[in-house]
PDB file of N, CA and C in Angstrom:
ATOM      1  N   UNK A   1      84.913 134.721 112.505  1.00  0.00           N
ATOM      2  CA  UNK A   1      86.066 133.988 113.009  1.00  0.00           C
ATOM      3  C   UNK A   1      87.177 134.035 111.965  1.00  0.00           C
ATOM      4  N   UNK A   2      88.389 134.487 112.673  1.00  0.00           N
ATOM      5  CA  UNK A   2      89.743 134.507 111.480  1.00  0.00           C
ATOM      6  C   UNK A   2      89.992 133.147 111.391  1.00  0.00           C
ATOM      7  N   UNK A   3      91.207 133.031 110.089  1.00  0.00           N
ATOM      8  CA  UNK A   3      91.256 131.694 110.178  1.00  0.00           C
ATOM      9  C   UNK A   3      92.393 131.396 110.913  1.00  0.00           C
ATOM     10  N   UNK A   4      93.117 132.632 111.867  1.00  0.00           N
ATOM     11  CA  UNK A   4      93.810 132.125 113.132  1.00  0.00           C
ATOM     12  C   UNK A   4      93.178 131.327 114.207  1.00  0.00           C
ATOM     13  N   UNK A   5      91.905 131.804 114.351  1.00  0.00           N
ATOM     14  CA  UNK A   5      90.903 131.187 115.586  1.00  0.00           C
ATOM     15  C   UNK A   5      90.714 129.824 114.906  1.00  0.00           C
ATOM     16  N   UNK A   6      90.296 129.786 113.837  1.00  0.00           N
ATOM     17  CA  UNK A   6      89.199 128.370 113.165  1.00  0.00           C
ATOM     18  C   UNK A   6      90.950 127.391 113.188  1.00  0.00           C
ATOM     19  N   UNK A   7      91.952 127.776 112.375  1.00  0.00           N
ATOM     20  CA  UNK A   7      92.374 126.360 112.093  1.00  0.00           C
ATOM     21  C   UNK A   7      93.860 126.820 113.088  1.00  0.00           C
ATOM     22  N   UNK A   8      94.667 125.906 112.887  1.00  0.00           N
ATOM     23  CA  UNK A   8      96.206 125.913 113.982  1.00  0.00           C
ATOM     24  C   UNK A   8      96.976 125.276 113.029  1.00  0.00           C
ATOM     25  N   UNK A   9      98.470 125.614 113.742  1.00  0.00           N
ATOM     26  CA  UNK A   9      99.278 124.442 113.462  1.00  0.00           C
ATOM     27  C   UNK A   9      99.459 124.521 112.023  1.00  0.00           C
ATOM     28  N   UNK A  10      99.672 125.781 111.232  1.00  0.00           N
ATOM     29  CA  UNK A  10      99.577 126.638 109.971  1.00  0.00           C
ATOM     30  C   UNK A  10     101.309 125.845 109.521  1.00  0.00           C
ATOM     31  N   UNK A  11     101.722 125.295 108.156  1.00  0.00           N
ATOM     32  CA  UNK A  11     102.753 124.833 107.872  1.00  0.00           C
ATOM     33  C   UNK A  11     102.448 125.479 106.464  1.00  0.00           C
ATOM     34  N   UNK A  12     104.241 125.750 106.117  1.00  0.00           N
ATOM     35  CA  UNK A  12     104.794 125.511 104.813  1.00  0.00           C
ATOM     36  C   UNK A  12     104.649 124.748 104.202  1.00  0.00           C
ATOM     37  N   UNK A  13     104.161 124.948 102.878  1.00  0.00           N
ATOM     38  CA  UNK A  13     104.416 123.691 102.227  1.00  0.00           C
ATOM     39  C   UNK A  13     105.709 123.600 101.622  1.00  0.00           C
ATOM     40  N   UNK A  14     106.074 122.431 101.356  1.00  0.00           N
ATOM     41  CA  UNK A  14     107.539 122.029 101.093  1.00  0.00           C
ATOM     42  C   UNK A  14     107.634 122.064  99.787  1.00  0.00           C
ATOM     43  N   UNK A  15     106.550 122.562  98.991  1.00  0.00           N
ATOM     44  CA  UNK A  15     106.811 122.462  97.203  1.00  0.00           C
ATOM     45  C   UNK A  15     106.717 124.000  97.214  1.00  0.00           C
ATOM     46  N   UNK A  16     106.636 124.690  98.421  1.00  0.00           N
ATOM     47  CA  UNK A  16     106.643 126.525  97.863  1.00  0.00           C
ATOM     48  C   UNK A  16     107.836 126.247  97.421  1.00  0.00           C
ATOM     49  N   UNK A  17     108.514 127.786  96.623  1.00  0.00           N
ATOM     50  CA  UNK A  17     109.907 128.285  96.264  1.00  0.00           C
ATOM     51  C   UNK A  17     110.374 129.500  96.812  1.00  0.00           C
ATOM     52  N   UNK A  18     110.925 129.797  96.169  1.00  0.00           N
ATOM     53  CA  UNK A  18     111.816 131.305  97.410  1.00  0.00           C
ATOM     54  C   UNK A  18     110.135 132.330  96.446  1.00  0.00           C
ATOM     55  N   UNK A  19     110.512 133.815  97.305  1.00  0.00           N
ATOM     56  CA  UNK A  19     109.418 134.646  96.434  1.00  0.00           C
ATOM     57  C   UNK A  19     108.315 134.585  97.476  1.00  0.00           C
ATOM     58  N   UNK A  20     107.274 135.217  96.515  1.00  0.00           N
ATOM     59  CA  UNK A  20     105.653 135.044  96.932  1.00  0.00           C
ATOM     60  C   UNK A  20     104.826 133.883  96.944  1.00  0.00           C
ATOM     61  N   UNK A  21     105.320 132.926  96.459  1.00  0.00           N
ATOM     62  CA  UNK A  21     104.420 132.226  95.771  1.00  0.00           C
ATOM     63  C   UNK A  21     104.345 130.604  96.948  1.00  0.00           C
ATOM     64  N   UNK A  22     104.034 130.786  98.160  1.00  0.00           N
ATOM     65  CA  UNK A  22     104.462 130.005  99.227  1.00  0.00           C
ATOM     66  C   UNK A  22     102.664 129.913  99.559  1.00  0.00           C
ATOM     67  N   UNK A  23     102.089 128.419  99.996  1.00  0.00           N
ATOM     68  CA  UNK A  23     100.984 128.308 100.613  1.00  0.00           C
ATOM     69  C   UNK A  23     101.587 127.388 101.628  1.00  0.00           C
ATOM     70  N   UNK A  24     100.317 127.955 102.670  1.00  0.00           N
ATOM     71  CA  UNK A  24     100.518 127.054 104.200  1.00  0.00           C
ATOM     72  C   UNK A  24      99.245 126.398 104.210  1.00  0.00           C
ATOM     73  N   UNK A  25      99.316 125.239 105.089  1.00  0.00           N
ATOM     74  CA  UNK A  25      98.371 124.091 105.479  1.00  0.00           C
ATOM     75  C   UNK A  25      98.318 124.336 107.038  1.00  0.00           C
ATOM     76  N   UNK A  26      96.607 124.188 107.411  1.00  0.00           N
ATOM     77  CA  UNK A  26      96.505 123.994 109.175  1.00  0.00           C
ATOM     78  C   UNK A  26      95.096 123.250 109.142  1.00  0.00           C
ATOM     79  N   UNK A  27      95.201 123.129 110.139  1.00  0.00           N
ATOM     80  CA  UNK A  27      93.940 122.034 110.480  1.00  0.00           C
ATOM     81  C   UNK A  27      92.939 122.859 111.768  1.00  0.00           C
ATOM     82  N   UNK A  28      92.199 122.114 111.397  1.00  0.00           N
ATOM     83  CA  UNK A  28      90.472 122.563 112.707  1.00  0.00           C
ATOM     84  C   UNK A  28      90.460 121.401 112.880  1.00  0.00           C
ATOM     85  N   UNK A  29      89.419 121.656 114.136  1.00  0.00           N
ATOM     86  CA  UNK A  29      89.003 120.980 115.471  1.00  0.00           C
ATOM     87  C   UNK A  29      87.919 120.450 114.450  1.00  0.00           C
ATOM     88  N   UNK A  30      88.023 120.608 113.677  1.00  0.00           N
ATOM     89  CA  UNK A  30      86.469 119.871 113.137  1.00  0.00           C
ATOM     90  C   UNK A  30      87.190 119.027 112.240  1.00  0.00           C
ATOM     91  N   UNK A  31      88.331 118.623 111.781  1.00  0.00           N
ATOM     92  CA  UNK A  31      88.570 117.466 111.118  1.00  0.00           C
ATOM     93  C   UNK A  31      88.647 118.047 109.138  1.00  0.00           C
ATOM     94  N   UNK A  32      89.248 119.279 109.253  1.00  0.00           N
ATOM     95  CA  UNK A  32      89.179 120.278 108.106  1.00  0.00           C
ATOM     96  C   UNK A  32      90.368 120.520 108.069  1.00  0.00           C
ATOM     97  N   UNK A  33      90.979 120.954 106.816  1.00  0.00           N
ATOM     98  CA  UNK A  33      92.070 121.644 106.312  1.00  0.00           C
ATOM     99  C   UNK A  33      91.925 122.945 105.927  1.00  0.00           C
ATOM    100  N   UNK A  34      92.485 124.041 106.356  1.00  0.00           N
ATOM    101  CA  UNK A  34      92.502 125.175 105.529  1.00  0.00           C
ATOM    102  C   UNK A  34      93.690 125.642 104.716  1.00  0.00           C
ATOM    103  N   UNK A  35      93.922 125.726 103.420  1.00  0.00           N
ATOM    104  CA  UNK A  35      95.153 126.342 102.973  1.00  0.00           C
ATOM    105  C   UNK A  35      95.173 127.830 101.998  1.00  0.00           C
ATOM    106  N   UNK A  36      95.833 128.369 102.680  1.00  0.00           N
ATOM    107  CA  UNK A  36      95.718 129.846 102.256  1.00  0.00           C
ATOM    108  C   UNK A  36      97.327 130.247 101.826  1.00  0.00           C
ATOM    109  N   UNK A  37      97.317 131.375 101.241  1.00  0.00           N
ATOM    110  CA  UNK A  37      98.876 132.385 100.527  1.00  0.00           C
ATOM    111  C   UNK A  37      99.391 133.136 101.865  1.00  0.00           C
ATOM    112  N   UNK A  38     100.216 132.444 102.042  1.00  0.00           N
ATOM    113  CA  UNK A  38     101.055 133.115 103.023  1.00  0.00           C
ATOM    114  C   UNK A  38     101.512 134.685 102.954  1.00  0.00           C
ATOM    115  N   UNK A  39     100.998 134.891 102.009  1.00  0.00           N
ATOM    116  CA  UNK A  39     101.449 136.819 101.336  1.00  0.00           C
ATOM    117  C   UNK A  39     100.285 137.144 102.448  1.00  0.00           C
ATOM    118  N   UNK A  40      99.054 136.733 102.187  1.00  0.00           N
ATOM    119  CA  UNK A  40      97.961 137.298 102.638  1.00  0.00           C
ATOM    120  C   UNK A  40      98.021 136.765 104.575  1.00  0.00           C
ATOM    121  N   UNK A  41      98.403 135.485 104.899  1.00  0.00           N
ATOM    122  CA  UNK A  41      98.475 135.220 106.192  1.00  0.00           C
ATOM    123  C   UNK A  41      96.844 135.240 106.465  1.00  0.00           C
ATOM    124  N   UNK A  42      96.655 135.750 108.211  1.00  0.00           N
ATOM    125  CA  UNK A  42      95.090 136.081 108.727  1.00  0.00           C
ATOM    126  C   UNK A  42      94.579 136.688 108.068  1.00  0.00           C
ATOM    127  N   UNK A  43      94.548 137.563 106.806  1.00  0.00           N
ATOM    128  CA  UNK A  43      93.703 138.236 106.599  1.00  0.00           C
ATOM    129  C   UNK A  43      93.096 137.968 105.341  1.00  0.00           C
ATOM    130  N   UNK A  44      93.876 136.969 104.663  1.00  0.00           N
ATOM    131  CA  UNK A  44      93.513 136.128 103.421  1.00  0.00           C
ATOM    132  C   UNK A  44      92.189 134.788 103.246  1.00  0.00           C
ATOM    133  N   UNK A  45      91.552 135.098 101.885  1.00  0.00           N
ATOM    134  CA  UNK A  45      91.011 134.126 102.048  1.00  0.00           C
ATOM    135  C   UNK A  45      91.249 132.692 102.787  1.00  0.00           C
ATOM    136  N   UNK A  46      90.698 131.280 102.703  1.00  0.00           N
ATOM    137  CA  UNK A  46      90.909 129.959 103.196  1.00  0.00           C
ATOM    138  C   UNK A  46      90.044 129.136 102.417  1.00  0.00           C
ATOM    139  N   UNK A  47      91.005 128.157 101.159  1.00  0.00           N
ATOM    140  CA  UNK A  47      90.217 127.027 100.881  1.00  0.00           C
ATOM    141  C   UNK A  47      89.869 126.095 101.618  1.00  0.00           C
ATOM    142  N   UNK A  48      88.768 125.505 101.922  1.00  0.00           N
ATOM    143  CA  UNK A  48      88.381 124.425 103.226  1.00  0.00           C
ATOM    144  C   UNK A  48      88.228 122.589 102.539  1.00  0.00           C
ATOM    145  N   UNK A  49      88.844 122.346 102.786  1.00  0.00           N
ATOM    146  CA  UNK A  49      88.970 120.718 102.583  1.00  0.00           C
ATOM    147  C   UNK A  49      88.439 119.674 103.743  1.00  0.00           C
ATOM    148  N   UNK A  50      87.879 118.957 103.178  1.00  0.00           N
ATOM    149  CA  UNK A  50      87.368 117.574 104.310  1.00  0.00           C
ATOM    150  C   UNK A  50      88.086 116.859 103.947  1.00  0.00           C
ATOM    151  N   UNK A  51      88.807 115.992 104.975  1.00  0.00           N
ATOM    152  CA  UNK A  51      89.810 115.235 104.998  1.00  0.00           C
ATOM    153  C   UNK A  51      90.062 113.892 104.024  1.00  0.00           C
ATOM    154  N   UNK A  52      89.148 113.326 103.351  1.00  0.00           N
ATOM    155  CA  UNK A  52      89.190 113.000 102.091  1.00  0.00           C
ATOM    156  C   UNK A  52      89.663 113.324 101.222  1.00  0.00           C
ATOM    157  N   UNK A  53      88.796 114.540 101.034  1.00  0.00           N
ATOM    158  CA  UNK A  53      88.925 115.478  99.696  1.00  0.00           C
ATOM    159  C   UNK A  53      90.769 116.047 100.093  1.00  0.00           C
ATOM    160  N   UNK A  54      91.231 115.954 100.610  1.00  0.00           N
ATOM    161  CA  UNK A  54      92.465 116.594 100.957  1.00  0.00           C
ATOM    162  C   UNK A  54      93.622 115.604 100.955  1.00  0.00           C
ATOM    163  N   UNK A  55      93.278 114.203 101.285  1.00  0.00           N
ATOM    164  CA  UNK A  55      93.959 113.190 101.159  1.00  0.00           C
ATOM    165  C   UNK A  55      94.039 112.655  98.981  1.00  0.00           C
ATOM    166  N   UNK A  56      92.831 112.756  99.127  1.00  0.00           N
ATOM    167  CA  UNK A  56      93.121 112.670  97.087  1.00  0.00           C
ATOM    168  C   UNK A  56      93.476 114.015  96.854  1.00  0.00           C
ATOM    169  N   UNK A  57      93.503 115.513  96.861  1.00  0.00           N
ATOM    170  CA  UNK A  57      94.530 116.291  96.407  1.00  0.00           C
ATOM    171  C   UNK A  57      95.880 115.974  96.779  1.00  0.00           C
ATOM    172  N   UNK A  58      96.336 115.646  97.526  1.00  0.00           N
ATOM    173  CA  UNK A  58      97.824 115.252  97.769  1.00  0.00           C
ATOM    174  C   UNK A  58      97.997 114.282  97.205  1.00  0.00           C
ATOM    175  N   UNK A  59      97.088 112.875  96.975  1.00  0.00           N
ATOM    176  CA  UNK A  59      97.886 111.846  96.121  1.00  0.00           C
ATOM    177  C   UNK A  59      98.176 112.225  94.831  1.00  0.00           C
ATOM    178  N   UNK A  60      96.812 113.215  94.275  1.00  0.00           N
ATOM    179  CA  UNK A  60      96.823 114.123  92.584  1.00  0.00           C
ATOM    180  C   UNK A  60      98.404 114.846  92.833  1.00  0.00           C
ATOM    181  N   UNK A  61      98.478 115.650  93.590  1.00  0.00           N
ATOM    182  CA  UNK A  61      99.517 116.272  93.470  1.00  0.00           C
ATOM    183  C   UNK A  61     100.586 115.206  93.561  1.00  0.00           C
ATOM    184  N   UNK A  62     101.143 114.505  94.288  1.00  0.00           N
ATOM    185  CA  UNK A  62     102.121 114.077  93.922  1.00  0.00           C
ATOM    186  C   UNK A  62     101.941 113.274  92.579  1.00  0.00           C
ATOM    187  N   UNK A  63     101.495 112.721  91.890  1.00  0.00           N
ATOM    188  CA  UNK A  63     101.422 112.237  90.611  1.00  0.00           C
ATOM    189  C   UNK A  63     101.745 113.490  89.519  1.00  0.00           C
ATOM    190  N   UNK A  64     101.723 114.452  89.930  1.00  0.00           N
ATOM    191  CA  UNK A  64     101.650 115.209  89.206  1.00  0.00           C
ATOM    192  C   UNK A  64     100.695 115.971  88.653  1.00  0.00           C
ATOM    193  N   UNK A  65      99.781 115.562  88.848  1.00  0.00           N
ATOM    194  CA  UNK A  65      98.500 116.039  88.091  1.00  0.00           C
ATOM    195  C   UNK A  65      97.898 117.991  87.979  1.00  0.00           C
ATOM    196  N   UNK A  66      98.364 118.033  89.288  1.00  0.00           N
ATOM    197  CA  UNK A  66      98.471 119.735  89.444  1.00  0.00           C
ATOM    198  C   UNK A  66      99.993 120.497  89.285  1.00  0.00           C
ATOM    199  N   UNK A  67     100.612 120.143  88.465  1.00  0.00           N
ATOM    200  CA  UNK A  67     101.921 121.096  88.487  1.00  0.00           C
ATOM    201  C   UNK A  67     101.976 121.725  87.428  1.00  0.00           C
ATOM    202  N   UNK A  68     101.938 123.234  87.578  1.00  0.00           N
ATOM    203  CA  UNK A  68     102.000 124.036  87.030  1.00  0.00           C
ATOM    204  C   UNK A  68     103.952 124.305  85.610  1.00  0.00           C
ATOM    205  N   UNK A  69     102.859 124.805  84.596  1.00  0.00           N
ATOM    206  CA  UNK A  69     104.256 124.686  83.338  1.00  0.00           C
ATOM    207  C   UNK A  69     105.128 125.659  84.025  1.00  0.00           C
TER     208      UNK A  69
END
C-alpha cells in the first residue's frame, strides 16, 4: 500500500521554506499521522505517528526544541 492509499488530506507544513526542504502531514483512517519530503511525494519513505506521540512532537516543536542551527 502507497502512502497515497494509507493516509489523505497530505498538507504543507507552514515552517517549510522556499527550496527542497518542505515536509507534508496526512492522516489514516486508523487515527495515524504520516509525514514524509515532499521531494520524494508517493514514492518516499513515511514516518508513522500515533496521535499522542504527534501531539507532543508539535508541542516540542513549537518550544523549540527541534529547530535546526
Amino acid at each position: 500500500m502507497t502512502s497515497r492509499e494509507r493516509f489523505v488530506g497530505w498538507r504543507k507544513s507552514s515552517y517549510s521554506g522556499t527550496g527542497n526542504n518542505c515536509v507534508e502531514a496526512g492522516r489514516s483512517g486508523g487515527h495515524r499521522i504520516g509525514v514524509r519530503d515532499t521531494a520524494f511525494g508517493d514514492a518516499g519513505p513515511v514516518l508513522e505517528f500515533g496521535m499522542s506521540a504527534w501531539a507532543i512532537f508539535l508541542a516540542e516543536v513549537r518550544r523549540g526544541r527541534h529547530c535546526l542551527p
